[in-house]
PDB file of N, CA and C in Angstrom:
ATOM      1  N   UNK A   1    -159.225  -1.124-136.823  1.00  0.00           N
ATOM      2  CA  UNK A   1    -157.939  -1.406-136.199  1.00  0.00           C
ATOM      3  C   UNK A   1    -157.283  -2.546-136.969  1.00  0.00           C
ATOM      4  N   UNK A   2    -156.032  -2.397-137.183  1.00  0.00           N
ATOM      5  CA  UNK A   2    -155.504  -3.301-138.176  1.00  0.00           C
ATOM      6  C   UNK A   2    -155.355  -5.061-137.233  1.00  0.00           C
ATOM      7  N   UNK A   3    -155.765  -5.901-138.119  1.00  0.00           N
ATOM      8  CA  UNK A   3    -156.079  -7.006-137.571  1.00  0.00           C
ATOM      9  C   UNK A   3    -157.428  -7.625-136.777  1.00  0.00           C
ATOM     10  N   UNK A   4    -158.582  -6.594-137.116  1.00  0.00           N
ATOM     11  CA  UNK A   4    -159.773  -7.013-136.238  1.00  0.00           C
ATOM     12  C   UNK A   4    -160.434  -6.412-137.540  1.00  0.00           C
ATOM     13  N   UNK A   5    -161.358  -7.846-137.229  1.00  0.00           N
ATOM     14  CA  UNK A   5    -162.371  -7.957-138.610  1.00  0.00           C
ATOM     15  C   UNK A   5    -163.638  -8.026-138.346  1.00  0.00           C
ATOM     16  N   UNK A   6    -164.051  -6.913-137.014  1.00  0.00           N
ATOM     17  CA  UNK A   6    -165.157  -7.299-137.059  1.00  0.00           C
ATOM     18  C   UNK A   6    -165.657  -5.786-137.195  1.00  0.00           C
ATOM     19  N   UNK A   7    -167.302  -6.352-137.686  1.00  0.00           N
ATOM     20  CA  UNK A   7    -168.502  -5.146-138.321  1.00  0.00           C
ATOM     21  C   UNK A   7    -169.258  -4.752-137.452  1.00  0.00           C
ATOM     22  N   UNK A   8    -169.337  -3.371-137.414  1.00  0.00           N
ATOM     23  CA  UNK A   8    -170.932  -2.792-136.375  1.00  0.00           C
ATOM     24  C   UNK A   8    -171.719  -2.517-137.480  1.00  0.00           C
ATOM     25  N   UNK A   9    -172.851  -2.214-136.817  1.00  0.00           N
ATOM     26  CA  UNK A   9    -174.100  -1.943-137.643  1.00  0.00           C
ATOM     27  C   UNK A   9    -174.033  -0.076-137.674  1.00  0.00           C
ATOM     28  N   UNK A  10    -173.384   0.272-136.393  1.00  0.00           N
ATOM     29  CA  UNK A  10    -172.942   1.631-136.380  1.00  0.00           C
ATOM     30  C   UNK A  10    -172.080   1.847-135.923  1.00  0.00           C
ATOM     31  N   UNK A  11    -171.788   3.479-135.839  1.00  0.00           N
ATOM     32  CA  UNK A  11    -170.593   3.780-135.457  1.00  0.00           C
ATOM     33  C   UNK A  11    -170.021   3.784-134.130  1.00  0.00           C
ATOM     34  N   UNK A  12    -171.215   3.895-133.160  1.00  0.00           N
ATOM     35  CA  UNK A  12    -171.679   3.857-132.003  1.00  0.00           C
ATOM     36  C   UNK A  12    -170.543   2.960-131.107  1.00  0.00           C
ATOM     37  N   UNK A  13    -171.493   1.709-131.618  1.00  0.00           N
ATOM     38  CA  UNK A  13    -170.832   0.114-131.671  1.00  0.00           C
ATOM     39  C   UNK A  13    -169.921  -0.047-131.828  1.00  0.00           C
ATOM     40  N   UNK A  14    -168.846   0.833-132.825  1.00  0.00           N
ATOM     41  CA  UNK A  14    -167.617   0.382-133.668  1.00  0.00           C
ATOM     42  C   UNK A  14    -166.794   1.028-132.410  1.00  0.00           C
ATOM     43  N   UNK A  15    -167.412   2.470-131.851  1.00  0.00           N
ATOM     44  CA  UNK A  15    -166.394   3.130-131.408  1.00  0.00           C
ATOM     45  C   UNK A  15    -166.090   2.907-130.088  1.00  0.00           C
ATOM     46  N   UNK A  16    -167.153   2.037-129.210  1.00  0.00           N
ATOM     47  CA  UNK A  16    -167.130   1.295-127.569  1.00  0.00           C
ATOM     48  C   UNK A  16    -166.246  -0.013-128.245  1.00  0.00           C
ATOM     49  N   UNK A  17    -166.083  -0.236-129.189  1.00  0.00           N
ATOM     50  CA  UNK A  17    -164.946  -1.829-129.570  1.00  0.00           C
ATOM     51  C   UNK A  17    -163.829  -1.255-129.547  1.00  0.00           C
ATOM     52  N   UNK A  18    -163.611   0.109-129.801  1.00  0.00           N
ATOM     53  CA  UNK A  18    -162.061   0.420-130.027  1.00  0.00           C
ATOM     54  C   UNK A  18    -161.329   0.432-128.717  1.00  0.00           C
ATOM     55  N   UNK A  19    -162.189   0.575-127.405  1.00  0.00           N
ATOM     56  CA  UNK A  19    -161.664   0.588-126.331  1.00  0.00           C
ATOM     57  C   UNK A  19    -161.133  -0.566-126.254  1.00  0.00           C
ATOM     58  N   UNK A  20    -161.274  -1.677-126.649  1.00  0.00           N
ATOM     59  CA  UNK A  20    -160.742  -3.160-126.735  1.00  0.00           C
ATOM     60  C   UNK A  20    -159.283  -3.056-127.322  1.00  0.00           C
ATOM     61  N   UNK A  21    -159.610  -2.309-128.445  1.00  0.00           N
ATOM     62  CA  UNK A  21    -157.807  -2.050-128.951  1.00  0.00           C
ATOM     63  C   UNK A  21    -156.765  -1.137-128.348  1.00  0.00           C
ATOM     64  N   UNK A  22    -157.229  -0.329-127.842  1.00  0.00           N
ATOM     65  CA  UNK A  22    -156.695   1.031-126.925  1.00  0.00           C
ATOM     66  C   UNK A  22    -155.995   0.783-125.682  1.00  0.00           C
ATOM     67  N   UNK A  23    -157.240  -0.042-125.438  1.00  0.00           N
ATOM     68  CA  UNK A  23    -156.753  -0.112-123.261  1.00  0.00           C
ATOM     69  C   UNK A  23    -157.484   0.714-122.725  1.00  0.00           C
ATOM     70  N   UNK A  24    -158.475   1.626-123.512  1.00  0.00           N
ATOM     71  CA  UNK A  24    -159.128   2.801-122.604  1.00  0.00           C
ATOM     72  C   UNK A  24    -160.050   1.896-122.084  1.00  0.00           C
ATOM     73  N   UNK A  25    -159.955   2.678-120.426  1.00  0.00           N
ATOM     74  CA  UNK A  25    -161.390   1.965-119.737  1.00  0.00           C
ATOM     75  C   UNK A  25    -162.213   3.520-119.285  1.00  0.00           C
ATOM     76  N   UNK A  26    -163.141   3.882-120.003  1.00  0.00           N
ATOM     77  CA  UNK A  26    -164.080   5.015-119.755  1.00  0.00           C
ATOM     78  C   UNK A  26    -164.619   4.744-118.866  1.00  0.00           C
ATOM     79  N   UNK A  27    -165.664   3.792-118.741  1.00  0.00           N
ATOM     80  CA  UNK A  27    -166.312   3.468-117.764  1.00  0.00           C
ATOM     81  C   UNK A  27    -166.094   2.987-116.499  1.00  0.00           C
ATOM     82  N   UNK A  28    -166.107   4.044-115.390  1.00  0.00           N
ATOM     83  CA  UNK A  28    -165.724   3.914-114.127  1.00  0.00           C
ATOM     84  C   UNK A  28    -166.674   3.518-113.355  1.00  0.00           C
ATOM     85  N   UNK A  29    -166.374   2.827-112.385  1.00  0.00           N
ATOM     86  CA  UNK A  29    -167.314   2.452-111.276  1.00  0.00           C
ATOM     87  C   UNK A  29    -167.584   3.751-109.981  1.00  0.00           C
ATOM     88  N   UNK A  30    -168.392   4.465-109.493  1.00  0.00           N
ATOM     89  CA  UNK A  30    -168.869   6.013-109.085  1.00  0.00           C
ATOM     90  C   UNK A  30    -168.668   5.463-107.560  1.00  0.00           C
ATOM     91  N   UNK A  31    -169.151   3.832-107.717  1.00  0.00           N
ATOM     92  CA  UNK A  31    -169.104   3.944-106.300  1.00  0.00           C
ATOM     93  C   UNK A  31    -167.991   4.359-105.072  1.00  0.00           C
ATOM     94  N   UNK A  32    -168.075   4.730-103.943  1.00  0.00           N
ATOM     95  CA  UNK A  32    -166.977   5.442-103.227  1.00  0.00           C
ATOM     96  C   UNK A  32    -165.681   4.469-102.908  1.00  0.00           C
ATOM     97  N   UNK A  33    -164.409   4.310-103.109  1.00  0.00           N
ATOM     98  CA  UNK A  33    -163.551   3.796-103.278  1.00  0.00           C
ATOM     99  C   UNK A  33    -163.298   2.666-104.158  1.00  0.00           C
ATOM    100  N   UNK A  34    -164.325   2.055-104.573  1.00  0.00           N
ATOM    101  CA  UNK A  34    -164.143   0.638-105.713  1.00  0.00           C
ATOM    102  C   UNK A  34    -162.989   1.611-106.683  1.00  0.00           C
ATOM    103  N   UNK A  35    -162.781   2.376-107.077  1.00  0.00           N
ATOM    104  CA  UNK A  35    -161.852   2.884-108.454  1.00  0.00           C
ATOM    105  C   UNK A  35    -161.582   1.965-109.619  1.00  0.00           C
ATOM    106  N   UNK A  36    -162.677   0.888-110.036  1.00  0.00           N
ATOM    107  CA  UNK A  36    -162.590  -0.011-111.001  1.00  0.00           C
ATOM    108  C   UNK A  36    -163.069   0.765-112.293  1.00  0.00           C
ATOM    109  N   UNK A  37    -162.458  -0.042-113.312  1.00  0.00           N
ATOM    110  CA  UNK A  37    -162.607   0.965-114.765  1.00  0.00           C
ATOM    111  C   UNK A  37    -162.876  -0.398-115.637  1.00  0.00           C
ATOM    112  N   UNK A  38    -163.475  -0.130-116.883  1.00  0.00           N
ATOM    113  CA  UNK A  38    -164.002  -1.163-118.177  1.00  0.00           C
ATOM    114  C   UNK A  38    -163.979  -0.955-119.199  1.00  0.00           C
ATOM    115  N   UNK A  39    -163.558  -1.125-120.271  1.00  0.00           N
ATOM    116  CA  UNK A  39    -163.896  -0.965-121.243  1.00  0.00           C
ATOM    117  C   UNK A  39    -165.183  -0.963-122.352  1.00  0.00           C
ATOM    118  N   UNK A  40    -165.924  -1.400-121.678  1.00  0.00           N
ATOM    119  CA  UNK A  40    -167.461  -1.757-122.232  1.00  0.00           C
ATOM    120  C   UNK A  40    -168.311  -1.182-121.100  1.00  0.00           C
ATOM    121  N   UNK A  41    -169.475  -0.818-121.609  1.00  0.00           N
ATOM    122  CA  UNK A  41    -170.330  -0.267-120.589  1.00  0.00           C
ATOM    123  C   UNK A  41    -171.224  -1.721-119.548  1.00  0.00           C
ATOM    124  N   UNK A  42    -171.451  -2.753-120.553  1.00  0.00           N
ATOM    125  CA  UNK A  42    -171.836  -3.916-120.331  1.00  0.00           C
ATOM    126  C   UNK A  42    -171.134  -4.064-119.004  1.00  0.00           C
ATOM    127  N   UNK A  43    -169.722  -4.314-119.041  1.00  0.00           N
ATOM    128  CA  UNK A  43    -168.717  -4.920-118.142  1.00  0.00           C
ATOM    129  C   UNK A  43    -169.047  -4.257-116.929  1.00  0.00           C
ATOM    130  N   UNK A  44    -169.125  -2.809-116.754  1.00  0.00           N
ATOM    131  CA  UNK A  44    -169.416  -1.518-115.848  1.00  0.00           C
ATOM    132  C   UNK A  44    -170.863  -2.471-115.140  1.00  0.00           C
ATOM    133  N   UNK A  45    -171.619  -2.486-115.901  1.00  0.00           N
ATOM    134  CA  UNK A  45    -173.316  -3.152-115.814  1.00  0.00           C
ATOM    135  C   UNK A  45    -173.142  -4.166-114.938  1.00  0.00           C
ATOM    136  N   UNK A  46    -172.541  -5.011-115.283  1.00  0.00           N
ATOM    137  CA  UNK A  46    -172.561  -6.535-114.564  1.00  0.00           C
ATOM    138  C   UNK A  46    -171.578  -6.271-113.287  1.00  0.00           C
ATOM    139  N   UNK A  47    -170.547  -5.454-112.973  1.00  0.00           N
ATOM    140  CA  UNK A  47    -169.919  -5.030-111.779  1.00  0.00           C
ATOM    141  C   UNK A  47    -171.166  -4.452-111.050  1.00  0.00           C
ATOM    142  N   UNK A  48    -171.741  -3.766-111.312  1.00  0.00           N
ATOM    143  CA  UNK A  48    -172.495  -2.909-110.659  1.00  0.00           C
ATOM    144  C   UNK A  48    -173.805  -3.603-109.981  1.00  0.00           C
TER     145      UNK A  48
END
């Protein structure tokens, strides 16, 4: 992403950072009405 200089070790890695540039939040919270969303699975983790 133009202006972010940072390195993954894979692609994996590279491609859960792009949600940082995007705004996508994939990771939803299941539980019944919370409707919270994250961008990192981590973030999802520590809500949960």
């Amino acid at each position: 992403h133009p202006g972010c200089d940072r390195k993954f070790a894979n692609s994996s890695d590279r491609k859960k950072h792009m949600h940082v540039h995007t705004n996508d939040k994939p990771y939803e919270c299941r539980m019944h009405g919370c409707g919270k969303s994250y961008t990192h699975p981590s973030s999802l983790r520590k809500h949960m």
